[in-house]
N, C-alpha and C. Protein backbone atom coordinates (compact mmCIF):
# COMPACT_ATOMS: atom_id res chain seq x y z
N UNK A 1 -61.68 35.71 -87.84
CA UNK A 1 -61.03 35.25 -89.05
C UNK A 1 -60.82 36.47 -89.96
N UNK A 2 -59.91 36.68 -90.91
CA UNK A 2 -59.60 37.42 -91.80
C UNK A 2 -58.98 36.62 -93.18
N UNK A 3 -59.75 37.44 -94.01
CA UNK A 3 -59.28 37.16 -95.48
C UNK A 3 -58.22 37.53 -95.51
N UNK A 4 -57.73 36.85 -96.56
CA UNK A 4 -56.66 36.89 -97.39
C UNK A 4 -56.31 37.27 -98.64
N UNK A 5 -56.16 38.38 -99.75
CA UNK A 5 -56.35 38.93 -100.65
C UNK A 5 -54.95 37.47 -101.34
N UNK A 6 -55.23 37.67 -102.43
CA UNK A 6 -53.66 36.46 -103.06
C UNK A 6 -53.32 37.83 -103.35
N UNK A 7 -52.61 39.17 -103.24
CA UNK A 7 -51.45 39.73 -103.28
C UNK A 7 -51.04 39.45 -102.03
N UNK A 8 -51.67 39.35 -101.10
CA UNK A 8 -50.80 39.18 -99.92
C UNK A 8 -49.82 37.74 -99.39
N UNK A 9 -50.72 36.74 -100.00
CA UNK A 9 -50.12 35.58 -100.26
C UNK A 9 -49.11 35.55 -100.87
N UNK A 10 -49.28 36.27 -102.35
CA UNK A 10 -47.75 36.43 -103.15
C UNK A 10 -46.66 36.65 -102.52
N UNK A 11 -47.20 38.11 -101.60
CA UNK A 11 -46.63 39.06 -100.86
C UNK A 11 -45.63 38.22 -99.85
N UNK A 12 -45.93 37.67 -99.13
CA UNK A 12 -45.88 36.33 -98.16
C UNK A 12 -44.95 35.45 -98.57
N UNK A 13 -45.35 34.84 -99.75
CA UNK A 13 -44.85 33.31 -100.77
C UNK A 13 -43.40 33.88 -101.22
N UNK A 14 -43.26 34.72 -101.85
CA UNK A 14 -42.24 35.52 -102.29
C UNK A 14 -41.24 36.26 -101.44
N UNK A 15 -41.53 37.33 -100.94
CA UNK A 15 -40.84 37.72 -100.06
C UNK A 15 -39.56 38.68 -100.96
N UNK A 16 -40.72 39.31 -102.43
CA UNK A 16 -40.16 39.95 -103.21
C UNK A 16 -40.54 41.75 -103.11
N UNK A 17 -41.07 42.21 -101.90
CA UNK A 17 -41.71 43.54 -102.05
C UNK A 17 -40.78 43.96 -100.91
N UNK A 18 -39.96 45.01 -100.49
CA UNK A 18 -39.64 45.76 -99.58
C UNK A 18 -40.15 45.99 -98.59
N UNK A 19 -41.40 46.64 -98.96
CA UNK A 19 -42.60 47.63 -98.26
C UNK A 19 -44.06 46.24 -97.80
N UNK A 20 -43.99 45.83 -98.87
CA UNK A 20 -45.66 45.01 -98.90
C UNK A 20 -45.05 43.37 -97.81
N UNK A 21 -44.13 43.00 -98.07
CA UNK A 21 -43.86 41.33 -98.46
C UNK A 21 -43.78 41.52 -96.56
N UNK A 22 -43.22 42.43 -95.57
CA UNK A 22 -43.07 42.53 -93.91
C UNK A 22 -44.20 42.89 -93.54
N UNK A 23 -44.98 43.35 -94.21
CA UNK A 23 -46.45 43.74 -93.82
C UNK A 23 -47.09 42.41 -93.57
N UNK A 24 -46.99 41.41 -95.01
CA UNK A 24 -47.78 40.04 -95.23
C UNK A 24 -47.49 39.10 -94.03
N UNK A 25 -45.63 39.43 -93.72
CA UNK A 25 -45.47 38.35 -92.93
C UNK A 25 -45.79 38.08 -91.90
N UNK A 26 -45.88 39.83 -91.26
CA UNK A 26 -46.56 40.24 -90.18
C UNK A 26 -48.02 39.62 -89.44
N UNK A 27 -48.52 40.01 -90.67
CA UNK A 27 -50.51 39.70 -90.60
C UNK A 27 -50.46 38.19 -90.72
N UNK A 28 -49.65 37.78 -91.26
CA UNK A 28 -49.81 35.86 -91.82
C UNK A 28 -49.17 35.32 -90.24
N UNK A 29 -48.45 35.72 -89.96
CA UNK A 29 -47.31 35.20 -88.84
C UNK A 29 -47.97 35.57 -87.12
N UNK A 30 -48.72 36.60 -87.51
CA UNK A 30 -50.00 36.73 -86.02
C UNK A 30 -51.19 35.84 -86.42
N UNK A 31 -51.34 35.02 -87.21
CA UNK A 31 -52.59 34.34 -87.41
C UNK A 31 -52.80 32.93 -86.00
N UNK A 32 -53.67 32.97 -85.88
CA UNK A 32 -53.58 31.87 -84.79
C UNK A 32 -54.72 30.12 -85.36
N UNK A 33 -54.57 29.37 -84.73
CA UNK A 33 -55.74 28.15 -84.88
C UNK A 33 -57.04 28.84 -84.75
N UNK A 34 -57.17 29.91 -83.28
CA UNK A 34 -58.13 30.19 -82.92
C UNK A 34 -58.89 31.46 -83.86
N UNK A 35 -57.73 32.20 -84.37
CA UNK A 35 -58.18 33.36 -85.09
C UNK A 35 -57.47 33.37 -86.61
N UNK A 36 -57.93 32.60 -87.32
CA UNK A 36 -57.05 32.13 -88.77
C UNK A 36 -57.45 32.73 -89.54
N UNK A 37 -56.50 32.87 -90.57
CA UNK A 37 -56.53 33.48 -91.76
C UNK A 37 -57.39 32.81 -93.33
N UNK A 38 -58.26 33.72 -93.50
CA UNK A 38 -59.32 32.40 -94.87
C UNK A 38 -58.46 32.94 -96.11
N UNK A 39 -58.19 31.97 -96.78
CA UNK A 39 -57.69 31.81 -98.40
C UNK A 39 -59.12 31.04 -99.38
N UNK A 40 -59.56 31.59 -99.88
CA UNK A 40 -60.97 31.74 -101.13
C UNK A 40 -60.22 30.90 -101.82
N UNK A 41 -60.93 29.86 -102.62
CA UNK A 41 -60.63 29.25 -104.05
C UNK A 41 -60.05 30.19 -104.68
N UNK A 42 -60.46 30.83 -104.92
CA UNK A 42 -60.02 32.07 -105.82
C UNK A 42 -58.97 32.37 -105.48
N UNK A 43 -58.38 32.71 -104.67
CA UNK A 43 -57.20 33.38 -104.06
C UNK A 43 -56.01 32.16 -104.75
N UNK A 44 -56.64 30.90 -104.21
CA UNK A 44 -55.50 29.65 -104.40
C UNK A 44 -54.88 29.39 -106.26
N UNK A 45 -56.42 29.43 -107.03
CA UNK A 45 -56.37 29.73 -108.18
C UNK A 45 -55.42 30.37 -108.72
N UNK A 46 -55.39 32.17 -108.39
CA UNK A 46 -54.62 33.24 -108.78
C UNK A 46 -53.31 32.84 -108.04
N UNK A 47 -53.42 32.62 -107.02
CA UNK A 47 -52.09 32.31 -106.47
C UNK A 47 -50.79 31.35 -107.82
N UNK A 48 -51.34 30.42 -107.62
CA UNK A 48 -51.22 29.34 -108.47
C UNK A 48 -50.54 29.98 -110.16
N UNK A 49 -51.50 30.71 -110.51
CA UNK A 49 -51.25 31.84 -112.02
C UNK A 49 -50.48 32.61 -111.61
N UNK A 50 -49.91 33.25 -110.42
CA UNK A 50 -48.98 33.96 -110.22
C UNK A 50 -47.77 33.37 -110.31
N UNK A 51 -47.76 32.62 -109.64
CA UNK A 51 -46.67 32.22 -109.80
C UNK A 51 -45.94 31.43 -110.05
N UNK A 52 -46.95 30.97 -111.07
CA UNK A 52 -46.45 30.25 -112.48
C UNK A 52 -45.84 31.34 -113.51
N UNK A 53 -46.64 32.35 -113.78
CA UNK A 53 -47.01 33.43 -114.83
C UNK A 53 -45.87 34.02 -114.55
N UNK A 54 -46.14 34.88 -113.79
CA UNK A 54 -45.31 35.88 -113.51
C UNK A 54 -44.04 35.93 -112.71
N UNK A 55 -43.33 34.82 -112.07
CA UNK A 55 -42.10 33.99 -111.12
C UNK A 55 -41.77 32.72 -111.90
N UNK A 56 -42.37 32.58 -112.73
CA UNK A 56 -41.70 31.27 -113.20
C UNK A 56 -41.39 30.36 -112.33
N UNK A 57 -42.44 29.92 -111.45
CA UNK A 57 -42.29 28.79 -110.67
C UNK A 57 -42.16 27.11 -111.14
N UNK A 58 -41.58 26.82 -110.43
CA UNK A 58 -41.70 25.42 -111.25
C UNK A 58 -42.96 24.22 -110.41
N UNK A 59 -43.29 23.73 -110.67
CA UNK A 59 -44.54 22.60 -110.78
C UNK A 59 -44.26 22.23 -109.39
N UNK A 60 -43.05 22.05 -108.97
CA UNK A 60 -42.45 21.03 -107.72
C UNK A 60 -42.64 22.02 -106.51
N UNK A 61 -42.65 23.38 -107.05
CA UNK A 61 -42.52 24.72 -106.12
C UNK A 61 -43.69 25.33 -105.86
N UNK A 62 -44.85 25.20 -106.80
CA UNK A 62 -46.35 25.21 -106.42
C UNK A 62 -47.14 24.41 -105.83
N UNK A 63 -46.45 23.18 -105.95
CA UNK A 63 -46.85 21.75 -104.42
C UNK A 63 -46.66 22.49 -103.57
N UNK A 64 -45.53 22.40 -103.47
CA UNK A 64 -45.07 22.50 -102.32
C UNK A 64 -45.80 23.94 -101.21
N UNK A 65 -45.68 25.49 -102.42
CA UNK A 65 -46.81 26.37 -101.52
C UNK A 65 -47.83 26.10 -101.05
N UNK A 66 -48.85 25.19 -102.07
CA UNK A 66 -49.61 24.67 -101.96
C UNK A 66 -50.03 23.68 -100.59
N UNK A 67 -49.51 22.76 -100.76
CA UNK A 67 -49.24 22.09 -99.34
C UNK A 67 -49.30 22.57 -98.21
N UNK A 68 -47.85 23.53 -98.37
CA UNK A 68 -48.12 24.13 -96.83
C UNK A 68 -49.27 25.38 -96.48
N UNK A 69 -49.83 25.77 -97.39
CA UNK A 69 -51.34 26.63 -97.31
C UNK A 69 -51.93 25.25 -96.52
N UNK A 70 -51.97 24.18 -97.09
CA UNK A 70 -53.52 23.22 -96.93
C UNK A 70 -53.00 22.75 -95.90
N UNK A 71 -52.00 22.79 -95.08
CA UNK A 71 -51.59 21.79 -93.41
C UNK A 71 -51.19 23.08 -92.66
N UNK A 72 -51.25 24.18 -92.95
CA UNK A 72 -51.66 25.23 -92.02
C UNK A 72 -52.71 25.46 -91.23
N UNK A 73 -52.29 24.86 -89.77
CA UNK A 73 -53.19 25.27 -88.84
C UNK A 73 -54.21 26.56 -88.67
N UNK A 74 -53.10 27.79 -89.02
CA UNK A 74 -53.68 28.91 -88.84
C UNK A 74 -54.23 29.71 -90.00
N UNK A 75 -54.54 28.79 -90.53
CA UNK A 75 -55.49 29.35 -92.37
C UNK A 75 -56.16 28.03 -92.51
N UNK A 76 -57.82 28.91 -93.19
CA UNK A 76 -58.64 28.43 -93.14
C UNK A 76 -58.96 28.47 -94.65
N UNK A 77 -58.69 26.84 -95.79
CA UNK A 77 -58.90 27.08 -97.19
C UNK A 77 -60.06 26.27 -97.39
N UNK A 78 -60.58 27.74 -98.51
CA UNK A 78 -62.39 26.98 -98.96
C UNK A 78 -61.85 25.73 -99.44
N UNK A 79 -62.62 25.03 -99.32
CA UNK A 79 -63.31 23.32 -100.17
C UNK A 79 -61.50 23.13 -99.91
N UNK A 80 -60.85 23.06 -98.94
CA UNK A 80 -59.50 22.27 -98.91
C UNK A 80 -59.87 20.70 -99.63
N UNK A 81 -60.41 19.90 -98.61
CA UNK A 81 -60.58 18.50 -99.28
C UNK A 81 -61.11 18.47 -101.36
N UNK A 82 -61.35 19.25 -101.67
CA UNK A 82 -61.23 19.43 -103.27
C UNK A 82 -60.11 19.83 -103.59
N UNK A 83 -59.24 20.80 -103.09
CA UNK A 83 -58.35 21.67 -103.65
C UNK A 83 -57.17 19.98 -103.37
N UNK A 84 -56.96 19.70 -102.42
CA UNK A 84 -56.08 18.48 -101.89
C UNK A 84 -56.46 17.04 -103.26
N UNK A 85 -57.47 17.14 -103.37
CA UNK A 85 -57.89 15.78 -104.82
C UNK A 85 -57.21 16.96 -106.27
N UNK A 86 -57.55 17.76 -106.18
CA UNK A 86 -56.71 18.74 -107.41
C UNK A 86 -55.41 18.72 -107.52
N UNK A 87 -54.93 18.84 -106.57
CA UNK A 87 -53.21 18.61 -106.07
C UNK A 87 -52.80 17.61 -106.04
N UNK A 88 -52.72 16.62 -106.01
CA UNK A 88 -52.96 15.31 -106.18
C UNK A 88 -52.86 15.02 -107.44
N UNK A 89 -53.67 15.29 -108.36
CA UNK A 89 -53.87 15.42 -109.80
C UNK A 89 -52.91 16.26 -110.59
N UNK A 90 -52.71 16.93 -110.36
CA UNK A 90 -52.01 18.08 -110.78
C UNK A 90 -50.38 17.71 -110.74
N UNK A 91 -49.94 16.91 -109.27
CA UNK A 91 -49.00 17.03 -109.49
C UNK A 91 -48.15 15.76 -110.22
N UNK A 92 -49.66 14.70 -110.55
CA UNK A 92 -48.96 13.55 -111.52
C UNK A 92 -49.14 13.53 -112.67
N UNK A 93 -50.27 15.08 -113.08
CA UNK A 93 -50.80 14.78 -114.38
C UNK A 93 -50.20 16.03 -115.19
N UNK A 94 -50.36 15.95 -115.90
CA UNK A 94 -50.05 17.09 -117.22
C UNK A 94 -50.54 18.31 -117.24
N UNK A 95 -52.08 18.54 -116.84
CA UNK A 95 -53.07 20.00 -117.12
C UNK A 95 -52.08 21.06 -116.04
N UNK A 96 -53.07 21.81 -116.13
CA UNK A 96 -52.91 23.19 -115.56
C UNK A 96 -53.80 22.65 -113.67
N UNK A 97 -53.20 23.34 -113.39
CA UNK A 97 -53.64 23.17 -112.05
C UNK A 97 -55.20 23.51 -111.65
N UNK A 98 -55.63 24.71 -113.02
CA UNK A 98 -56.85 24.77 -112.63
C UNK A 98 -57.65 24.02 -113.44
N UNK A 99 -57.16 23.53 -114.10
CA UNK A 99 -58.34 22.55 -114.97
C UNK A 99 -58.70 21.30 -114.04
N UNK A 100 -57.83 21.32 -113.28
CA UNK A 100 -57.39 19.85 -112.71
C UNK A 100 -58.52 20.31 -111.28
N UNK A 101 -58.52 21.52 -110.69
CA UNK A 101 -59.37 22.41 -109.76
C UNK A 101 -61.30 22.25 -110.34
N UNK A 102 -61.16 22.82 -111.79
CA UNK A 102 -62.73 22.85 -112.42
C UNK A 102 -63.14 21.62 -112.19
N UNK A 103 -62.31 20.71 -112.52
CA UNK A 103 -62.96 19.16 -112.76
C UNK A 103 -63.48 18.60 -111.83
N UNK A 104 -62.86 18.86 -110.26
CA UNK A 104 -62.83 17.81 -109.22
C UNK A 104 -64.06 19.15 -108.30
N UNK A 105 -64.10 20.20 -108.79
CA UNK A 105 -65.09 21.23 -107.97
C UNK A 105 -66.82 20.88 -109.11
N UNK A 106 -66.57 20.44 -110.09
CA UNK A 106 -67.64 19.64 -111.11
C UNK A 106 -68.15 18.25 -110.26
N UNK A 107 -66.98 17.93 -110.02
CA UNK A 107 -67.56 16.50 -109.53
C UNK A 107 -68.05 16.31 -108.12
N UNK A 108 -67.48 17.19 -107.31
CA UNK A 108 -67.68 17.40 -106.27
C UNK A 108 -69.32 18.02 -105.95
N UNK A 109 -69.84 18.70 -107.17
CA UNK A 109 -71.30 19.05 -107.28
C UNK A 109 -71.51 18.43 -107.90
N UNK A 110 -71.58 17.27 -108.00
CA UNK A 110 -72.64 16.59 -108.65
C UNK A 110 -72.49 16.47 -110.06
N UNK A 111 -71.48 16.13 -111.15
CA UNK A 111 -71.50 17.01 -112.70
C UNK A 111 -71.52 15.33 -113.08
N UNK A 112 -72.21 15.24 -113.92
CA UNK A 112 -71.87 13.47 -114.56
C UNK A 112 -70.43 13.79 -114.97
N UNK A 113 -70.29 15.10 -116.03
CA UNK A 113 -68.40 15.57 -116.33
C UNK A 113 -68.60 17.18 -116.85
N UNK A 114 -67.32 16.58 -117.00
CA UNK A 114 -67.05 18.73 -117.44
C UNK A 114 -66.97 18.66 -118.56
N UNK A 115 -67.48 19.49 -119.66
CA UNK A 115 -67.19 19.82 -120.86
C UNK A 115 -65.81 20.99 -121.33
N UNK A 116 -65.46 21.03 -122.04
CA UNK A 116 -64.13 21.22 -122.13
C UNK A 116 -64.04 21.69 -123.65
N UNK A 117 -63.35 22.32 -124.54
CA UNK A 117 -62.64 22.59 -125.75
C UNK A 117 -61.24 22.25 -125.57
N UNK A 118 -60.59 22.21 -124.44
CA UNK A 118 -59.14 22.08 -124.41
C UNK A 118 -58.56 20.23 -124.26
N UNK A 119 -58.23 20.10 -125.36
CA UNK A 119 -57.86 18.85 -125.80
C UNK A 119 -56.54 18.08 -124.89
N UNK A 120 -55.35 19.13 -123.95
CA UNK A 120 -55.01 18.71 -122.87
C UNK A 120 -56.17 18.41 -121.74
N UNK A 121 -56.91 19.45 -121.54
CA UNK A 121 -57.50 18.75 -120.58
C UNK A 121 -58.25 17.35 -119.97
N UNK A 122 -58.82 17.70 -121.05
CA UNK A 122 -59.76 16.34 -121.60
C UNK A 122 -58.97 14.96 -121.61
N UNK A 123 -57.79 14.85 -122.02
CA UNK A 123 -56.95 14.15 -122.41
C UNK A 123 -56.66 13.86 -120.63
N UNK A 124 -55.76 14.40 -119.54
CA UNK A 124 -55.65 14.83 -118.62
C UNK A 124 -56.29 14.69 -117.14
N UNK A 125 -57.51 15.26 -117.39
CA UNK A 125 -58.20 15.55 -116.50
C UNK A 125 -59.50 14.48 -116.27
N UNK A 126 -59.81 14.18 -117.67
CA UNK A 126 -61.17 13.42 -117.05
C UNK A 126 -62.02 14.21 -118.02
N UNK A 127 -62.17 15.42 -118.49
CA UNK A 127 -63.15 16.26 -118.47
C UNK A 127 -63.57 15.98 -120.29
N UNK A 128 -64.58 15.83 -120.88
CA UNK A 128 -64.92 15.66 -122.31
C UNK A 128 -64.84 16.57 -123.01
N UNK A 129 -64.69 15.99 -124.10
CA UNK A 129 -63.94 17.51 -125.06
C UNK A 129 -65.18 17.50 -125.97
N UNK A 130 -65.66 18.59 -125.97
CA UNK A 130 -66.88 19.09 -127.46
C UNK A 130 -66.10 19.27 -128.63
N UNK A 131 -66.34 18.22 -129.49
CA UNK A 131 -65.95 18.51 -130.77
C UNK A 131 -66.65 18.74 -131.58
């Protein structure tokens, strides 16, 4: 198995680098069932902030990466069955994708709830707001 850095994902998702983006497709595109590629929470997270942030993706267009990361045979994503209840959430609800991620990785350990300052979330997500 081999990691997956999320530039290379970008790298990959995009298909905006000259030099980097044939490298990604390369390493992503030799991945096998037997010898797969791992994507970290983390990676999916940043992924997610990328390219929202910085591509101006739209909501319908981060499913959709999303998706096909999580029914990829040949990649292996931490806590998929959480990240899949996040997505889910995310794509009927209002928050941010990662609030919608904290909440269901809270509940998933055990959290009675999440505490929160962000008044979308809370609103959103499930998660209680400290006032």
């Amino acid at each position: 198995m081999i990691g997956l850095d999320t530039n290379v994902l970008v790298r990959y998702v995009t298909q905006d680098d000259p030099v980097q983006s044939p490298k990604a497709s390369e390493l992503i595109e030799s991945l096998t069932a037997l010898s797969p590629g791992f994507v970290s929470l983390v990676s999916v997270v940043e992924l997610v902030w990328v390219l929202q942030s910085c591509y101006q993706s739209a909501k319908s267009e981060v499913v959709t990466v999303l998706e096909t990361l999580l029914r990829t045979r040949e990649l292996t994503v931490e806590h998929a069955e959480i990240i899949w209840q996040a997505l889910r959430r995310f794509t009927a609800g209002k928050a941010d994708f990662a609030d919608y991620l904290i909440e269901r990785c809270a509940h998933a350990a055990g959290c009675e709830y999440t505490a929160t300052f962000d008044l979308n979330a809370a609103k959103a997500t499930g998660m209680k707001r400290l006032t």
